[in-house]
Protein backbone atom coordinates (compact mmCIF):
# COMPACT_ATOMS: atom_id res chain seq x y z
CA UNK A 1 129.78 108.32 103.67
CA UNK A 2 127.37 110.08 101.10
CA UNK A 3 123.44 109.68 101.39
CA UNK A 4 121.56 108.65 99.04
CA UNK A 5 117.97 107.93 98.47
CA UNK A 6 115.71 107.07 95.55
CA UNK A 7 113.10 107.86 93.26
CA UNK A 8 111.20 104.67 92.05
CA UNK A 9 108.87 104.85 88.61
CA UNK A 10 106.55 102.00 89.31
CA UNK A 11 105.84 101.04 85.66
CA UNK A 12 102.02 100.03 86.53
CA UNK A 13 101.43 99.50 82.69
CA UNK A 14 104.62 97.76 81.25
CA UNK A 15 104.85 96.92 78.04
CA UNK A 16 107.92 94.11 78.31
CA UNK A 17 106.24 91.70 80.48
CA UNK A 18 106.09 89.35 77.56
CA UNK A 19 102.92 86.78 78.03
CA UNK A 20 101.86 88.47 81.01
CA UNK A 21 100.66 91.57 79.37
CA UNK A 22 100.10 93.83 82.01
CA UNK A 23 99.14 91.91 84.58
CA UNK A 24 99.02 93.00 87.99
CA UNK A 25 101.27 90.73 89.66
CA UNK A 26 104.00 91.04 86.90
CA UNK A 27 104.07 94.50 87.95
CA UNK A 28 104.10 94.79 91.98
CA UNK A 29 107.25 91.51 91.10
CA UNK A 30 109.21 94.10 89.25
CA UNK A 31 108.51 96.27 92.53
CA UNK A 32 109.55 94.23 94.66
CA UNK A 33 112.72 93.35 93.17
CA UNK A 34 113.85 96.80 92.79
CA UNK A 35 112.88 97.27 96.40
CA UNK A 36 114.69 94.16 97.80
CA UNK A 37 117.74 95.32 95.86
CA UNK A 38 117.47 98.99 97.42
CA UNK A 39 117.49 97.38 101.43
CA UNK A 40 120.50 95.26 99.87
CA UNK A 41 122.36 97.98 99.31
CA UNK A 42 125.94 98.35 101.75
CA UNK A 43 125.35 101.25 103.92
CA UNK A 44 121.87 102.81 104.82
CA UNK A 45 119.20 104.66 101.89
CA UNK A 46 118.35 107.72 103.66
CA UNK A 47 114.63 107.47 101.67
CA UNK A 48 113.21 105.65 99.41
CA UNK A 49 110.18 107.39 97.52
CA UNK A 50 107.61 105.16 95.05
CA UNK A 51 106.19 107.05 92.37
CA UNK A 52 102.82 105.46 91.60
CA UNK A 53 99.85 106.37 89.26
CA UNK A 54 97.42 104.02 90.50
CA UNK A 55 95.51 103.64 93.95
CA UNK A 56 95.35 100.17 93.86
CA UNK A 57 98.73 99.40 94.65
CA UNK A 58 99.47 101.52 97.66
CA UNK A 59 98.58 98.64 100.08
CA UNK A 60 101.59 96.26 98.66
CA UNK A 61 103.49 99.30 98.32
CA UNK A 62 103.22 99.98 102.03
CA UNK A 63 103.77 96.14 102.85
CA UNK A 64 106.77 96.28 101.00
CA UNK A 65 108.21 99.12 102.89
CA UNK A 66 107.49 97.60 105.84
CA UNK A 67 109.17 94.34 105.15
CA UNK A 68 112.00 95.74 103.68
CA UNK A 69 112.69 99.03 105.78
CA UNK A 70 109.90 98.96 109.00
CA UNK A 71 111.91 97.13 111.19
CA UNK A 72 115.49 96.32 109.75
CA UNK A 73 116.36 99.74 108.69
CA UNK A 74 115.01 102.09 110.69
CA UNK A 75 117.12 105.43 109.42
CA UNK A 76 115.21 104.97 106.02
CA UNK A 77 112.36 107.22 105.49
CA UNK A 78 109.75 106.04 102.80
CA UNK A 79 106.87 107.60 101.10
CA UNK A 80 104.59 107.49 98.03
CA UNK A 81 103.89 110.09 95.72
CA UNK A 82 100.89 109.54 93.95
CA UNK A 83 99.90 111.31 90.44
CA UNK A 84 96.99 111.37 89.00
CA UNK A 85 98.49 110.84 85.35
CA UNK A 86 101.95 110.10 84.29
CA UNK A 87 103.04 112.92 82.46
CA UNK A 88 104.51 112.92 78.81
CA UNK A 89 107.97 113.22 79.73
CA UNK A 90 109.03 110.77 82.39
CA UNK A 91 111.61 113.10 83.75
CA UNK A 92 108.97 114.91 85.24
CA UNK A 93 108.54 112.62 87.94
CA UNK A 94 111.42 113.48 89.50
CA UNK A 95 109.78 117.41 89.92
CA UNK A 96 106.95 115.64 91.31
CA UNK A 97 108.59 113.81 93.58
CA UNK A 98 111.44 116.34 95.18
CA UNK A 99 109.66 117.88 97.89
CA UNK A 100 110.40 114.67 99.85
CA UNK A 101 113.97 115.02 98.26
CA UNK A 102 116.74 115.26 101.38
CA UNK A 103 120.41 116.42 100.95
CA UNK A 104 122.65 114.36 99.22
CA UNK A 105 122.33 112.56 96.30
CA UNK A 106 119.54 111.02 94.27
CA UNK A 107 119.12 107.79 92.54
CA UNK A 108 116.17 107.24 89.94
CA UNK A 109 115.29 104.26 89.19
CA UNK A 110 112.31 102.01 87.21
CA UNK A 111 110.65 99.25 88.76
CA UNK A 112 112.24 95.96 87.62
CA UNK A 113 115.68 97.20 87.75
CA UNK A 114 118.84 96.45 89.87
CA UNK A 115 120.40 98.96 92.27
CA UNK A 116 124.19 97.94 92.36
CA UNK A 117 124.39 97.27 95.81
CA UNK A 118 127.86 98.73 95.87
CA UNK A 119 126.38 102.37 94.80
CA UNK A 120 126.95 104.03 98.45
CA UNK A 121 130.73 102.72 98.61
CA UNK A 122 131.14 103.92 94.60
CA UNK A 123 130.40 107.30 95.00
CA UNK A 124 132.33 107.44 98.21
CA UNK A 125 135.28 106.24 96.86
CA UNK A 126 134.57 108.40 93.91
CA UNK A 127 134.18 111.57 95.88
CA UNK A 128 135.86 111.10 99.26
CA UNK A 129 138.99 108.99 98.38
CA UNK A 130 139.93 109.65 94.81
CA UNK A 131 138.82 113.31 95.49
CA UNK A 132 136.87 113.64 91.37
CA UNK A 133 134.22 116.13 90.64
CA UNK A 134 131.03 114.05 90.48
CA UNK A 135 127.66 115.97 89.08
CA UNK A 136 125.66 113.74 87.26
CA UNK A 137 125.89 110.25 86.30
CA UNK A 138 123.64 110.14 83.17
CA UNK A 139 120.84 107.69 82.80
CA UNK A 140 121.10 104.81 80.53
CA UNK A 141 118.18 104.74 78.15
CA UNK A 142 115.14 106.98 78.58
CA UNK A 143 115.44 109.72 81.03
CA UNK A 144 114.63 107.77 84.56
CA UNK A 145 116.74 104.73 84.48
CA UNK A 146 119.63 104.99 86.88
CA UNK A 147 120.14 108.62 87.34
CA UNK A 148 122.27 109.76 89.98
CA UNK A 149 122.83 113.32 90.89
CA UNK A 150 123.15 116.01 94.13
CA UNK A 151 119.93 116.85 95.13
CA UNK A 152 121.39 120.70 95.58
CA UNK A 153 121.81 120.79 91.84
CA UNK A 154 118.39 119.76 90.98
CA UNK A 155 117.40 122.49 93.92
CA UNK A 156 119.39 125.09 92.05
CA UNK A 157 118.45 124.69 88.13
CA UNK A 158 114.89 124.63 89.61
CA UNK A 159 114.34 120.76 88.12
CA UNK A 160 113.18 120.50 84.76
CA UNK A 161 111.04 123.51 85.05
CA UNK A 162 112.20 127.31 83.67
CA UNK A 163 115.22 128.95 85.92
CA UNK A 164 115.27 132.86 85.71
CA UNK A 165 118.43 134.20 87.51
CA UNK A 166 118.56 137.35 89.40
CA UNK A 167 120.42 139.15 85.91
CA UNK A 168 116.81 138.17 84.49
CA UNK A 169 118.80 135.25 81.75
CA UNK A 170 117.35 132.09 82.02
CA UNK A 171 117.81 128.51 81.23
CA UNK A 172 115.02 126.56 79.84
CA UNK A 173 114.90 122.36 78.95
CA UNK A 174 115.24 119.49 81.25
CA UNK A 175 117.53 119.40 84.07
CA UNK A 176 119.93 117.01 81.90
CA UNK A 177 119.88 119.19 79.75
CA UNK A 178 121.25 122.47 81.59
């Protein structure tokens, strides 16, 4: 069975939430539901890393993981990466966020939305059982939403930064992109 784990944009400042503006609560909801549908998920997320831009929401970020992973999954390895700004090209996130990357595949995602919870047993069959070349399954929208792709590859085309090769070419852009 393939791993998997997952990079989480917590939208702290959405601009959807209708009536709510950006209210506080509206936000750590949209969280939670992407969390809840990440520990629903059939088979085991090997990590599951928040991406968050403000302090004040480590403490139900934490909670969360502790609800959802502490005791009931204990194989899943969780962390936050906090920045200091969000940069001007979402995809970015995911450079900031790889060092906790682990083999196997990688699943970004924003807060509010859905994880399939058949994802694990997809790419399996995908991979394993039909035997099909699987690289990148392109996101749907802006560059963070549902992203899946073999944390190797990111590794290799050195993420959405400049890649020199030994022959001195070199590949510039975003990792979708090359």
């Amino acid at each position: 069975s393939p791993r998997i784990g997952f990079f989480i944009n917590f939208d702290t400042d959405p601009e959807d939430t209708g009536e709510y503006g950006n209210d506080v609560i509206v936000c750590e909801e949209m969280l939670a539901k992407t969390l809840e549908s990440i520990a629903n998920i059939k088979g085991t997320p090997s990590y599951v890393i928040v991406i968050n831009d403000r302090v004040e929401h480590n403490q139900f970020i934490w909670e969360q993981f502790f609800k959802l992973f502490g005791e009931k999954v204990k194989d899943t390895k969780y962390h936050i990466v906090q920045i200091e700004t969000r940069p001007e090209k979402v995809e970015k996130l995911v450079d900031e966020s790889f060092r906790h990357a682990e083999n196997g595949w990688i699943y970004t995602v924003n807060s509010g939305d859905v994880v399939s919870p058949s994802i694990l047993e997809d790419i399996h069959e995908y991979i394993n059982i039909k035997m099909k070349k699987l690289m990148m399954i392109k996101p749907n929208g802006d560059a963070f939403s549902s992203m899946v792709f073999p944390a190797f590859l990111f590794k290799f085309l050195n993420g959405n930064k400049q890649k020199i090769f030994q022959d001195t070419t070199s590949t510039e852009g975003s990792f979708i992109e090359k």
